[in-house]
Protein backbone atom coordinates (compact mmCIF):
# COMPACT_ATOMS: atom_id res chain seq x y z
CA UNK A 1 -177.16 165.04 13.22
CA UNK A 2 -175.65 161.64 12.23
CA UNK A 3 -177.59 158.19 13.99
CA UNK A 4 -175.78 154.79 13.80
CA UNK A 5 -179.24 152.70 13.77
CA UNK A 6 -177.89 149.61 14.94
CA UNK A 7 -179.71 145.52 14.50
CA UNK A 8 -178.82 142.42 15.80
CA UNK A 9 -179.27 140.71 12.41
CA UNK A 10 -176.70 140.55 9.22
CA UNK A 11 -178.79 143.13 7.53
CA UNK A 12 -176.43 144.10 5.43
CA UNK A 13 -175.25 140.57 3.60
CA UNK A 14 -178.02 137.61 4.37
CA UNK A 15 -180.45 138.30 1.25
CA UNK A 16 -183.37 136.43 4.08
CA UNK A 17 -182.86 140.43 6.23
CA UNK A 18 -182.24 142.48 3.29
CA UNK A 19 -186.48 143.52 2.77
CA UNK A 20 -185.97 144.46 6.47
CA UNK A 21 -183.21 146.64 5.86
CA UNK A 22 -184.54 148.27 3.11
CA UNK A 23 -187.85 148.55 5.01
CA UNK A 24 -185.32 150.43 8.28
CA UNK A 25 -183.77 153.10 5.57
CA UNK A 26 -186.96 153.72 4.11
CA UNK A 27 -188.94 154.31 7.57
CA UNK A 28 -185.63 156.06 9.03
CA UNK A 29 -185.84 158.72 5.71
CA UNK A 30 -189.67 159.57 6.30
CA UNK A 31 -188.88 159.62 10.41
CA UNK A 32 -185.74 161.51 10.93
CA UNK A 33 -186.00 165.56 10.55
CA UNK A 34 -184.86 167.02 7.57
CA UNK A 35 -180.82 167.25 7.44
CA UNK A 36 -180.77 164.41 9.94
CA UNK A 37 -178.77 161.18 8.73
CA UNK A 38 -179.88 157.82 10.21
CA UNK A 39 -177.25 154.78 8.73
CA UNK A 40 -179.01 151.53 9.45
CA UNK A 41 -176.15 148.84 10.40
CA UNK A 42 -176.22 145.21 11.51
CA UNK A 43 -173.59 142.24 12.55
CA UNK A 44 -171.91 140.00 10.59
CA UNK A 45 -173.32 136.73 11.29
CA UNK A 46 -176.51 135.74 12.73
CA UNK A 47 -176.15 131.77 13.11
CA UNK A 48 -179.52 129.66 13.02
CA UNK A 49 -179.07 128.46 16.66
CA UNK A 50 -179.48 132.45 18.20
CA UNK A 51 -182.87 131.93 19.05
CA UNK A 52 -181.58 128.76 20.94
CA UNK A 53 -178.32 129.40 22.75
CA UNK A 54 -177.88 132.57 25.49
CA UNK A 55 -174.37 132.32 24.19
CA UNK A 56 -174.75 132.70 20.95
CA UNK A 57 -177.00 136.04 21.65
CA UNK A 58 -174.18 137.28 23.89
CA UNK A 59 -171.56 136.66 21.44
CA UNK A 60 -173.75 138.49 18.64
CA UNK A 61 -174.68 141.29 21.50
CA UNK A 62 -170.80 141.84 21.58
CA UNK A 63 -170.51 142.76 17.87
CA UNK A 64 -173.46 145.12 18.85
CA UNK A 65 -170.79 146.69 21.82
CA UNK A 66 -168.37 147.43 18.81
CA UNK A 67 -169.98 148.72 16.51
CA UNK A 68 -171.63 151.46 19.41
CA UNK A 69 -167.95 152.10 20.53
CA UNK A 70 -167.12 152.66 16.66
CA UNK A 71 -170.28 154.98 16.07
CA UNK A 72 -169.06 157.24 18.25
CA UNK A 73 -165.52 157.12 16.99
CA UNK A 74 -166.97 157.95 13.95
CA UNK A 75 -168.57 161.21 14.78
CA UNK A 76 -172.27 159.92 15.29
CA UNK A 77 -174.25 161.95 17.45
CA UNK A 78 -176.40 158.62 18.73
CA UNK A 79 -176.64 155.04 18.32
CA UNK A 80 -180.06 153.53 18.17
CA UNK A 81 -180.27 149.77 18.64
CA UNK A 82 -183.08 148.47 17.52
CA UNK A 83 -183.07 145.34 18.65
CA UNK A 84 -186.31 144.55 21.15
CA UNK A 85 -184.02 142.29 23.27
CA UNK A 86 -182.19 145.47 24.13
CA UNK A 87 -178.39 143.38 23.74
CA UNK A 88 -175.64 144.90 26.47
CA UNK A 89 -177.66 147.38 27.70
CA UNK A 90 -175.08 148.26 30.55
CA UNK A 91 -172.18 147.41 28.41
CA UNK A 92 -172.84 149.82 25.75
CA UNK A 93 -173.93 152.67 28.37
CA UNK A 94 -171.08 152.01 30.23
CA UNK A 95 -168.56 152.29 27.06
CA UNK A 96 -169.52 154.77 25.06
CA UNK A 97 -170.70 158.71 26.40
CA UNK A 98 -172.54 159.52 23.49
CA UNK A 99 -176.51 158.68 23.62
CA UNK A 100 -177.46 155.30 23.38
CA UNK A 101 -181.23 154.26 22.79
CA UNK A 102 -182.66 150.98 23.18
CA UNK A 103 -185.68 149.87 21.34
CA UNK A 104 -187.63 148.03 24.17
CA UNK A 105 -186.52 149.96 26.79
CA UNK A 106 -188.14 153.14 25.10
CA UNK A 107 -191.10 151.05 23.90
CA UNK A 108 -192.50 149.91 27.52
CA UNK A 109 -191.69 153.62 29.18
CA UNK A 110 -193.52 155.25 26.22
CA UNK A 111 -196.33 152.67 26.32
CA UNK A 112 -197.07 153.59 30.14
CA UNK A 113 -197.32 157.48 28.93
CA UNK A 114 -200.38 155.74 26.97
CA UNK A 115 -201.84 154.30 29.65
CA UNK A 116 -201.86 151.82 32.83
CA UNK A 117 -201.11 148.56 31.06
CA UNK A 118 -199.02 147.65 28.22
CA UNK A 119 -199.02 143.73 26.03
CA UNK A 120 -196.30 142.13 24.12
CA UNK A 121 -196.66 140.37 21.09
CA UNK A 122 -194.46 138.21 19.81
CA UNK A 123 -193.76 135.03 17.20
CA UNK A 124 -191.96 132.43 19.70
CA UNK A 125 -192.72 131.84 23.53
CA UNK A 126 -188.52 131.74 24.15
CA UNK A 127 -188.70 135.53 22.70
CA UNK A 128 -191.38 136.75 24.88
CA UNK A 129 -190.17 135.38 27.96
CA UNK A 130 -186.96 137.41 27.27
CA UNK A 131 -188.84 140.26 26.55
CA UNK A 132 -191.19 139.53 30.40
CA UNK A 133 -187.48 139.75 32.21
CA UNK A 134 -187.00 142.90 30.68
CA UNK A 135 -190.24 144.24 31.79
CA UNK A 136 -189.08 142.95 35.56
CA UNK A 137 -185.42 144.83 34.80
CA UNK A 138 -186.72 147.87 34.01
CA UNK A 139 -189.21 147.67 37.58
CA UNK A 140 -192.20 147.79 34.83
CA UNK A 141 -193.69 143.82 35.39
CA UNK A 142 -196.85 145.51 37.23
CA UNK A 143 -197.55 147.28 34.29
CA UNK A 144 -197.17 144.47 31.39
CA UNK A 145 -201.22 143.26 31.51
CA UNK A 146 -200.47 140.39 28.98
CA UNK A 147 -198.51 138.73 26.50
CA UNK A 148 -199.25 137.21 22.89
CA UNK A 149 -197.45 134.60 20.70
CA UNK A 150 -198.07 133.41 17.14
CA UNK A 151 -196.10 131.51 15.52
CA UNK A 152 -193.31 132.59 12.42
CA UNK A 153 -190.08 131.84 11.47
CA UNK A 154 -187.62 134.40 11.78
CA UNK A 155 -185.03 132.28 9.29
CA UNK A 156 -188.25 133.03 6.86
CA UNK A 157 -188.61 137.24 7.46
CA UNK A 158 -188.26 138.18 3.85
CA UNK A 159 -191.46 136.46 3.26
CA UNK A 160 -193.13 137.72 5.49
CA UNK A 161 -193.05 141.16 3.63
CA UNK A 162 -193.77 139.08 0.51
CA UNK A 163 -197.28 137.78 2.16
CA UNK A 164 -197.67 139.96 5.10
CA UNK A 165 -201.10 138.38 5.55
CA UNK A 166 -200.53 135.31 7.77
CA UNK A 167 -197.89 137.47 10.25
CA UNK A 168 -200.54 139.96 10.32
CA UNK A 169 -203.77 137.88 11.05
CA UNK A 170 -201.26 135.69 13.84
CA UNK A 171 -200.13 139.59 15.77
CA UNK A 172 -203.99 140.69 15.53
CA UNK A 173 -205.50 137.25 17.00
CA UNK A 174 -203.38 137.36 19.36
CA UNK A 175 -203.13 141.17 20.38
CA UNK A 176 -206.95 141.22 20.51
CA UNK A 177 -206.55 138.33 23.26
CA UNK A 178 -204.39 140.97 25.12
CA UNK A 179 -206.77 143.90 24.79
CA UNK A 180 -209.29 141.82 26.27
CA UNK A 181 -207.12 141.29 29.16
CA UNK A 182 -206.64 145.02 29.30
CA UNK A 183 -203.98 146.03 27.62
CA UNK A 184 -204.05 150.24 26.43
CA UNK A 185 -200.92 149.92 24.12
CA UNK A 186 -199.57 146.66 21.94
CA UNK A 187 -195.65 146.38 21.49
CA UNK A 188 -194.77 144.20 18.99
CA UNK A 189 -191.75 142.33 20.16
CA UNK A 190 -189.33 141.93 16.74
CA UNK A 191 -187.82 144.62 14.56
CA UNK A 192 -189.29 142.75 11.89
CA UNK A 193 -192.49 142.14 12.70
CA UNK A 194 -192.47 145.83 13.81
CA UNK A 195 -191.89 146.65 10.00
CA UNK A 196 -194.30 144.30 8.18
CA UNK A 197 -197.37 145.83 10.50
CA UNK A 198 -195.43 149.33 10.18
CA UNK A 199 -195.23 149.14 5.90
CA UNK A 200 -199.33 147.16 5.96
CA UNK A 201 -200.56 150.68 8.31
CA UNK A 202 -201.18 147.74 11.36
CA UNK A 203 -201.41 151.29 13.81
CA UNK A 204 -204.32 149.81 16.56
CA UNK A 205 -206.07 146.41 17.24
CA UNK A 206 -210.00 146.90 18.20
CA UNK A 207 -209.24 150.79 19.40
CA UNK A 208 -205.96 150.06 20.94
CA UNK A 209 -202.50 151.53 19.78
CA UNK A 210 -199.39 149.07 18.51
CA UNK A 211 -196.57 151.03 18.86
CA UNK A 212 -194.41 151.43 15.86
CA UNK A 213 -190.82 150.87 17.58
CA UNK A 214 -188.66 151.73 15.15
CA UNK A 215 -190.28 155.69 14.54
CA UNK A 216 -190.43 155.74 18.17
CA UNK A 217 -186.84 154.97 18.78
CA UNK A 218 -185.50 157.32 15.79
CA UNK A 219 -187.60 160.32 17.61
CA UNK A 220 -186.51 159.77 20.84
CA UNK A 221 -182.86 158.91 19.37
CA UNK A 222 -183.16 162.30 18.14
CA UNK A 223 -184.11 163.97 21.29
CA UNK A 224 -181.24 162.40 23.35
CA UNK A 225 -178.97 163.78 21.07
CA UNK A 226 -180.13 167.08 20.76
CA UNK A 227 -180.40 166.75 25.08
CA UNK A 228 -177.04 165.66 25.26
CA UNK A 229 -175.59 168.73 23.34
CA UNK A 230 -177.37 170.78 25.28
CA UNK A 231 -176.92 170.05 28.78
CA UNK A 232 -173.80 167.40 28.46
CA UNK A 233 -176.67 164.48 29.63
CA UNK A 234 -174.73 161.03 29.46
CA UNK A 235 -174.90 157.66 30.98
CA UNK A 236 -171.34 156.72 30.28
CA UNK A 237 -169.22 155.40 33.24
CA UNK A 238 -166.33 158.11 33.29
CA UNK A 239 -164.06 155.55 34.48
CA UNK A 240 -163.93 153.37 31.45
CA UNK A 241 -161.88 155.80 29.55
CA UNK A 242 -160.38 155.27 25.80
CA UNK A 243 -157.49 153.83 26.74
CA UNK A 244 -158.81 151.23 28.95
CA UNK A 245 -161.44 150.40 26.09
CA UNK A 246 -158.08 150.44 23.68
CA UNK A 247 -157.23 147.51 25.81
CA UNK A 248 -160.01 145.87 26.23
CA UNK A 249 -160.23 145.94 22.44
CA UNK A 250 -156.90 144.50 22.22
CA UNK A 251 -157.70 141.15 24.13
CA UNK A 252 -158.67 138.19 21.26
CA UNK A 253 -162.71 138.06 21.07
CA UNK A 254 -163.69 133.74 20.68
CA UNK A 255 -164.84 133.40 16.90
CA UNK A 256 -168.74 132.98 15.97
């Protein structure tokens, strides 16, 4: 089984992400069974104003579309995108019939298998209140019990796995706020972050599980895959056909 593991961040080229890629492929090697391939991807730019501008995410969330629709020309089995913004959710879905996974969207289901209420943690307040409108898209807002925010620099991640200390001591402070408020599971809400509790064993605050996204989504990546040979399971529109995404491609994309 091949698994195009994709992120929303120039992984592959700005030296700031490269610890976090190299922190993916290492967790993706010691998640994935044994034969299984997971290729850890990202976009080509990620400009300093994404955390700013809706239209900047949507124009990075369409380099996530293409590389999904080129994954499965490709032969993948599965894309993975492990991005906890969950980018073109029903773009993706609707363009491309093999299994598509989304990081967030597995996170909060799997975190209400571990009990009533589920927290999110994150390191800006503009990140978790994207992350709050998901929990209201996916009909799960009665379940979210609280939310968390310290403060870190995401122009900054590669130190954070160089002095994991202060990113660790912000996500506990605050995730022990949420458990107080009832939380039963802690989702960290950043790939990165995710990592640098993932690589320090950060696994529960006082008693209380954080969920390790990025094992989660490679196992359930997995079973998708292996469900979708099975029994044909897809989510793909059948109307958007090749050619009409041949076209589609075809039509100028604006420059970013």
């Amino acid at each position: 089984m091949r698994i195009w593991y994709q992120s929303s961040l120039d992984v592959e080229a700005n030296p700031v992400f490269k610890p976090y890629q190299k922190s993916l492929e290492q967790n993706a090697a010691e998640a994935a069974r044994p034969g299984n391939v997971v290729d850890v991807y990202g976009v080509k730019q990620t400009k300093s104003y994404f955390a700013r501008s809706a239209y900047a995410r949507y124009l990075n969330a369409t380099g996530v579309v293409s590389n999904a629709i080129r994954a499965e020309a490709e032969g993948y089995d599965a894309v993975a995108i492990g991005c906890y913004s969950d980018p073109c959710l029903l773009e993706i879905r609707d363009s491309v019939g093999i299994p598509t996974v989304f990081i967030m969207q597995t996170s909060m289901h799997f975190a209400c298998m571990l009990g009533d209420r589920f927290a999110l943690v994150g390191y800006s307040p503009p990140n978790l209140k994207r992350m709050r409108r998901l929990a209201e898209r996916y009909g799960l807002a009665a379940r979210l019990a609280a939310t968390g925010c310290f403060q870190a620099d995401l122009q900054r991640a590669d130190e954070w796995f160089e002095n994991p200390k202060p990113l660790i001591e912000g996500f506990t402070r605050e995730a022990a706020v949420c458990v107080e408020k009832g939380a039963d599971a802690l989702i960290p809400c950043c790939g990165i972050v995710n990592q640098v509790l993932r690589n320090n064993g950060v696994r529960s605050v006082n008693g209380v599980p954080v969920l390790d996204g990025s094992t989660l989504l490679i196992k359930i990546t997995e079973a998708m895959a292996e469900l979708h040979k099975l029994t044909g399971l897809t989510t793909k529109n059948p109307h958007v056909t090749a050619d009409v995404l041949r076209k589609i491609q075809a039509d100028p994309m604006p420059a970013y």
